[in-house]
Protein backbone atom coordinates (compact mmCIF):
# COMPACT_ATOMS: atom_id res chain seq x y z
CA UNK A 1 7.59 -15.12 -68.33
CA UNK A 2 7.29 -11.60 -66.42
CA UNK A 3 9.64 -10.57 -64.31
CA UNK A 4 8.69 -8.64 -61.13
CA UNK A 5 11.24 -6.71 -59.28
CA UNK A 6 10.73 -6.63 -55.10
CA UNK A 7 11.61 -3.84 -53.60
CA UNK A 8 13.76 -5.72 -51.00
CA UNK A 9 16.78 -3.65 -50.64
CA UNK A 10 14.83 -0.35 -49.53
CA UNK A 11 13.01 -2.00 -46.97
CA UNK A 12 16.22 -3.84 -45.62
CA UNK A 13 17.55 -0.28 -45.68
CA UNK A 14 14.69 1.17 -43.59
CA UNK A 15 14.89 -1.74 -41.18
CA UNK A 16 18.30 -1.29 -40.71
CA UNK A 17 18.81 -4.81 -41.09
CA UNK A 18 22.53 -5.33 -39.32
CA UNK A 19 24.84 -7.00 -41.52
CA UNK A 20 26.99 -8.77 -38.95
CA UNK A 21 30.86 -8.51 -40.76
CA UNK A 22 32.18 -8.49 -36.64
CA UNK A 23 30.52 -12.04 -36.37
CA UNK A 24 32.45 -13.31 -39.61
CA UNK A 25 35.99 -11.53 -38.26
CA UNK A 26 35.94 -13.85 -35.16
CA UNK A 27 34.71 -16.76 -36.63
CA UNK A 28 37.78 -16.66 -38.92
CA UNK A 29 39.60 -17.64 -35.88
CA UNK A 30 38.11 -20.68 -35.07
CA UNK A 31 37.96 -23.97 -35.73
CA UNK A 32 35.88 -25.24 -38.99
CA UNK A 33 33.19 -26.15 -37.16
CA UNK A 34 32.84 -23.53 -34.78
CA UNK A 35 33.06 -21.42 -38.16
CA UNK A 36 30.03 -23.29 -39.74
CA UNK A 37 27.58 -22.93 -36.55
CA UNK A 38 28.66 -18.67 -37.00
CA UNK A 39 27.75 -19.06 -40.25
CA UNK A 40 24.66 -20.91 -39.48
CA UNK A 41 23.18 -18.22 -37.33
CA UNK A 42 24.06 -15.30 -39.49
CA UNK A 43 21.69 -17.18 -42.28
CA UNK A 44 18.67 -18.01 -39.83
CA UNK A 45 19.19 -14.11 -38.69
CA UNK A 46 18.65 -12.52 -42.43
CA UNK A 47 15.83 -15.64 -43.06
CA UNK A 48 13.81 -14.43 -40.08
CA UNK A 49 14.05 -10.94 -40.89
CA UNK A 50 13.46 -11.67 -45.19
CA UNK A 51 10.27 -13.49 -42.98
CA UNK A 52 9.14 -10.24 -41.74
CA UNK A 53 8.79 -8.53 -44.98
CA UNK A 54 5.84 -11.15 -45.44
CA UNK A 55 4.38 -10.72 -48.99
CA UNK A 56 6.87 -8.53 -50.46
CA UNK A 57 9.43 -11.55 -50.43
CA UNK A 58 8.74 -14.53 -52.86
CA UNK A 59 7.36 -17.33 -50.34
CA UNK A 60 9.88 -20.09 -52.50
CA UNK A 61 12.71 -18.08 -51.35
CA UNK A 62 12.05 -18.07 -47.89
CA UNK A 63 11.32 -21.59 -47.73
CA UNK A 64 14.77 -22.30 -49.29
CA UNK A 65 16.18 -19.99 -47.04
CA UNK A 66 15.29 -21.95 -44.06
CA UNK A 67 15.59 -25.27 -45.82
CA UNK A 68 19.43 -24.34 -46.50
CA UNK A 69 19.31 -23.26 -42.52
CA UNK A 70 17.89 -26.95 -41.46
CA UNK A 71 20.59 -28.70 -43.46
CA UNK A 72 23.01 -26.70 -42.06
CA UNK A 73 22.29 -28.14 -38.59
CA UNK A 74 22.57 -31.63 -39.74
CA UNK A 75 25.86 -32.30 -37.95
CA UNK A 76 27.77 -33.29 -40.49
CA UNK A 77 31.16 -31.32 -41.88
CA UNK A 78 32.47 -30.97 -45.73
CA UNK A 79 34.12 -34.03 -47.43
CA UNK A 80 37.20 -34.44 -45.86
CA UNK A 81 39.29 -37.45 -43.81
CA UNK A 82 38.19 -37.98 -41.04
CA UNK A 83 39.24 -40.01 -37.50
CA UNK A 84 37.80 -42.85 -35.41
CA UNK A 85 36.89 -41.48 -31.57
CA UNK A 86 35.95 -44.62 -30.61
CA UNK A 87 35.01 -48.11 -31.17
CA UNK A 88 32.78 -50.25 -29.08
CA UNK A 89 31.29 -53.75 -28.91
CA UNK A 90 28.61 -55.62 -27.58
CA UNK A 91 27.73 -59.58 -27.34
CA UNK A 92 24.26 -58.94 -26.58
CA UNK A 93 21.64 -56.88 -28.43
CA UNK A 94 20.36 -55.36 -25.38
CA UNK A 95 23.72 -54.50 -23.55
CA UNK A 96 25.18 -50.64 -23.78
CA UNK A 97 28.58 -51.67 -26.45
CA UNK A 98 31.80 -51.44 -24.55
CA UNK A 99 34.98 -49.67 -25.78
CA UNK A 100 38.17 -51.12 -27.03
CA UNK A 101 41.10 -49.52 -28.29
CA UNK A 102 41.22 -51.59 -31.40
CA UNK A 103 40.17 -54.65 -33.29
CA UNK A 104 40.63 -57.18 -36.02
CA UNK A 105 38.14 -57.00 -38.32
CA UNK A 106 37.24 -60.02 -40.56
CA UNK A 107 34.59 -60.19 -43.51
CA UNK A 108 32.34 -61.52 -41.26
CA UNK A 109 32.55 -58.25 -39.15
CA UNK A 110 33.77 -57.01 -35.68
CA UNK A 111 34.41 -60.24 -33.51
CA UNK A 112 32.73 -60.56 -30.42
CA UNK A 113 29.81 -58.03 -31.19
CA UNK A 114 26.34 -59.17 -31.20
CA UNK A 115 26.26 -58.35 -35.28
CA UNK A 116 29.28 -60.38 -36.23
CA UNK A 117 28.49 -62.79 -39.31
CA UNK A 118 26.38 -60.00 -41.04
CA UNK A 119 29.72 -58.84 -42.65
CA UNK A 120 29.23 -55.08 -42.19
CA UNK A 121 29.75 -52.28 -39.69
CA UNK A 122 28.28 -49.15 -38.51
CA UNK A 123 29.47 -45.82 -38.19
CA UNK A 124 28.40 -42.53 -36.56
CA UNK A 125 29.36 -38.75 -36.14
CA UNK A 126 30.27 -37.28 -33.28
CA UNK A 127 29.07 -33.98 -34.80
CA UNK A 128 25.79 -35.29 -35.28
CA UNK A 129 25.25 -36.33 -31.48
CA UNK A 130 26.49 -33.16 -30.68
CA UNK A 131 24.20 -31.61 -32.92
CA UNK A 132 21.32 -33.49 -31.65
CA UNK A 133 21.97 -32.30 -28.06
CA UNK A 134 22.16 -28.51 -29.39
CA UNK A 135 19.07 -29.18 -30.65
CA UNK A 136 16.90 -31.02 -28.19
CA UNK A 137 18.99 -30.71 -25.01
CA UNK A 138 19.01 -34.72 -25.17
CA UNK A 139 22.57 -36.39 -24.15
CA UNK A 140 22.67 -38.93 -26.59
CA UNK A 141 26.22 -41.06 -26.27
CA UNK A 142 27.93 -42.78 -28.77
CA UNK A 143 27.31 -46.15 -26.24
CA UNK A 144 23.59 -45.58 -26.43
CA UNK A 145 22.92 -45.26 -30.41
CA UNK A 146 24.73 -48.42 -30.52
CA UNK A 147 26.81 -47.99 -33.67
CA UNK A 148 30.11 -49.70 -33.80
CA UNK A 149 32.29 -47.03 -34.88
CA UNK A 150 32.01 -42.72 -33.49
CA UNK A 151 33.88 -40.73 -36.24
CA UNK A 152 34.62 -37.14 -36.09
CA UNK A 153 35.67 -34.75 -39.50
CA UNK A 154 33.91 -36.69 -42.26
CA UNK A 155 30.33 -36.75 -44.00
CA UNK A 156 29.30 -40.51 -43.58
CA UNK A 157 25.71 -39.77 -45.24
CA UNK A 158 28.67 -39.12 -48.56
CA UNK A 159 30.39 -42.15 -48.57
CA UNK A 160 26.55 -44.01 -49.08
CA UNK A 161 27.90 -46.19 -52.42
CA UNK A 162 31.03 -45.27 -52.36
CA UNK A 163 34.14 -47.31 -50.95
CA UNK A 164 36.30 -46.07 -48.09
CA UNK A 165 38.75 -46.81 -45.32
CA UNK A 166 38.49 -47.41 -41.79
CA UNK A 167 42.20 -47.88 -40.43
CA UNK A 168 43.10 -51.09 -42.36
CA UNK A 169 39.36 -51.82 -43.51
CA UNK A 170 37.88 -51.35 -46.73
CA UNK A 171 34.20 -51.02 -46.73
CA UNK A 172 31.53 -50.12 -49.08
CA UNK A 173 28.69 -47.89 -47.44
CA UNK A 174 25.30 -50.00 -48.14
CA UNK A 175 22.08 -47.90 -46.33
CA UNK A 176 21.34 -45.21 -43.88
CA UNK A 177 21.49 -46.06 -40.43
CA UNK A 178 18.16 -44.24 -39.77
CA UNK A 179 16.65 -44.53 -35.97
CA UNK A 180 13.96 -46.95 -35.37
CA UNK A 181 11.60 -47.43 -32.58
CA UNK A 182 13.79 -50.08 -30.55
CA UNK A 183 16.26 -47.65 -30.11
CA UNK A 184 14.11 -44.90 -28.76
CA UNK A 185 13.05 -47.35 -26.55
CA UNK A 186 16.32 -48.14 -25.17
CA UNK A 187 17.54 -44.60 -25.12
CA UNK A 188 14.76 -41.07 -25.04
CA UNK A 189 11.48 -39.71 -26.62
CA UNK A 190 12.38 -37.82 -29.27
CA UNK A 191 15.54 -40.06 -30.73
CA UNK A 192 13.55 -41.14 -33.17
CA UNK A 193 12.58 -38.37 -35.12
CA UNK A 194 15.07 -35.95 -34.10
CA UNK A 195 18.39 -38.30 -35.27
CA UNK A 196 16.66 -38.99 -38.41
CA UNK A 197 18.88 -39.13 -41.61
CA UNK A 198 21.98 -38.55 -38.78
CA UNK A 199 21.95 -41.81 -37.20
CA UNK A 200 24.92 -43.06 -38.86
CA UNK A 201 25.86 -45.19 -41.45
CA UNK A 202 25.81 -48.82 -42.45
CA UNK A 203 28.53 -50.76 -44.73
CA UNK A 204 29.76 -53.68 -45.97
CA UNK A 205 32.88 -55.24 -45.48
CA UNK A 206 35.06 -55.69 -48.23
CA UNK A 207 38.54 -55.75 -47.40
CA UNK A 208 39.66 -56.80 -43.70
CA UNK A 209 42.06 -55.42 -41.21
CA UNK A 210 42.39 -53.78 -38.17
CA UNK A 211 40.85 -50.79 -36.87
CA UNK A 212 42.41 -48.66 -34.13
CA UNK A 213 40.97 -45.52 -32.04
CA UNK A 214 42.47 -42.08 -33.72
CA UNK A 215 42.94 -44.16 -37.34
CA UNK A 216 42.14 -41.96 -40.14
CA UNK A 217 38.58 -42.81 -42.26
CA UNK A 218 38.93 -41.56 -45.61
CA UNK A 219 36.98 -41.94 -49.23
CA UNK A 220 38.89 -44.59 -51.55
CA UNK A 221 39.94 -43.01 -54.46
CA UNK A 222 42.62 -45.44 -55.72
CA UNK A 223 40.56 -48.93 -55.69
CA UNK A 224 40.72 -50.51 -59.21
CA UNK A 225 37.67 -49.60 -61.23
């Protein structure tokens, strides 16, 4: 195979290309996920100027450039415990879910909400409804995407197959909770393709118990093989 050398690093030198080190100073001081969205932006910035180099750049690289970018707006955080934010209910399908403080969760699921007997429950990010509004300037609540469960400092797309805790309940995460057309109906144009493969998670129910607002959420890593 031939290798080509591009003569990147003269041209980035010509174009002055700013390296922004002050950017990376103060986002040391702030929050982790204040930190990632500094981070964020300092990668789009050197993909759209690699993009003005046109030809001299392999195209592959660029397009993993921005692919890396996209992800990086996905509104989720690195593995870590999370919290539960919130938890609300609903009897009927069509009714916004109202909030309690806590519940007792059985293997048939969350009593008194329109899904109990299905034996699962659904989860969602906060960061990825606040993502969504960065994105599209749509104020999507946790009330209106109708998941069961708004979580804040964990990955739920990661805990797909895996077994984890909510508060006192074990679950086992079964499918994607990806948007459908019902509940773009119900909510905005755009839900549906902008919240894809961010709309939360589903799981089953395999251990019961109760679940409480500001109760940690956390991979199981001691469950018996």
């Amino acid at each position: 195979m031939c290798s080509v050398e591009y003569p990147i690093r003269a041209h980035l030198e010509d174009d002055r290309i700013e390296h922004p080190t002050e950017h990376r100073e103060q986002a040391a001081g702030l929050p982790v996920d204040n930190r990632d969205r500094v981070a964020f932006g300092e990668l789009l910035h050197l993909a759209h100027h690699l993009r003005a180099l046109g030809a001299e750049v392999p195209q592959v690289a660029l397009d993993d450039l921005f692919e890396d970018a996209h992800d990086a707006r996905q509104g989720t955080l690195v593995a870590m415990a999370g919290q539960v934010q919130a938890i609300r209910i609903a009897p009927e399908r069509e009714q916004l879910p109202e909030p309690v403080d806590s519940i007792d969760v059985t293997r048939e699921g969350l009593p008194g909400d329109r899904y109990f007997g299905r034996g699962d429950i659904t989860l969602v990010e906060a960061e990825a409804l606040e993502a969504f509004r960065e994105d599209t300037g749509i104020e999507l609540s946790h009330a209106e995407i109708r998941r069961q469960v708004l979580t804040s400092g964990i990955r739920l797309n990661d805990l797909l197959g895996k077994r984890f805790r909510v508060g006192e309940v074990e679950a086992v995460g079964a499918e994607w909770c990806e948007p459908c057309q019902h509940i773009e109906s119900l909510t905005y144009p755009g839900v549906l393709k902008g919240m894809v493969h961010r709309a939360g998670l589903r799981a089953d129910i395999v251990q019961p118990g109760r679940i409480a607002v500001g109760d940690e959420v956390d991979e199981v890593t001691d469950a018996a093989a």
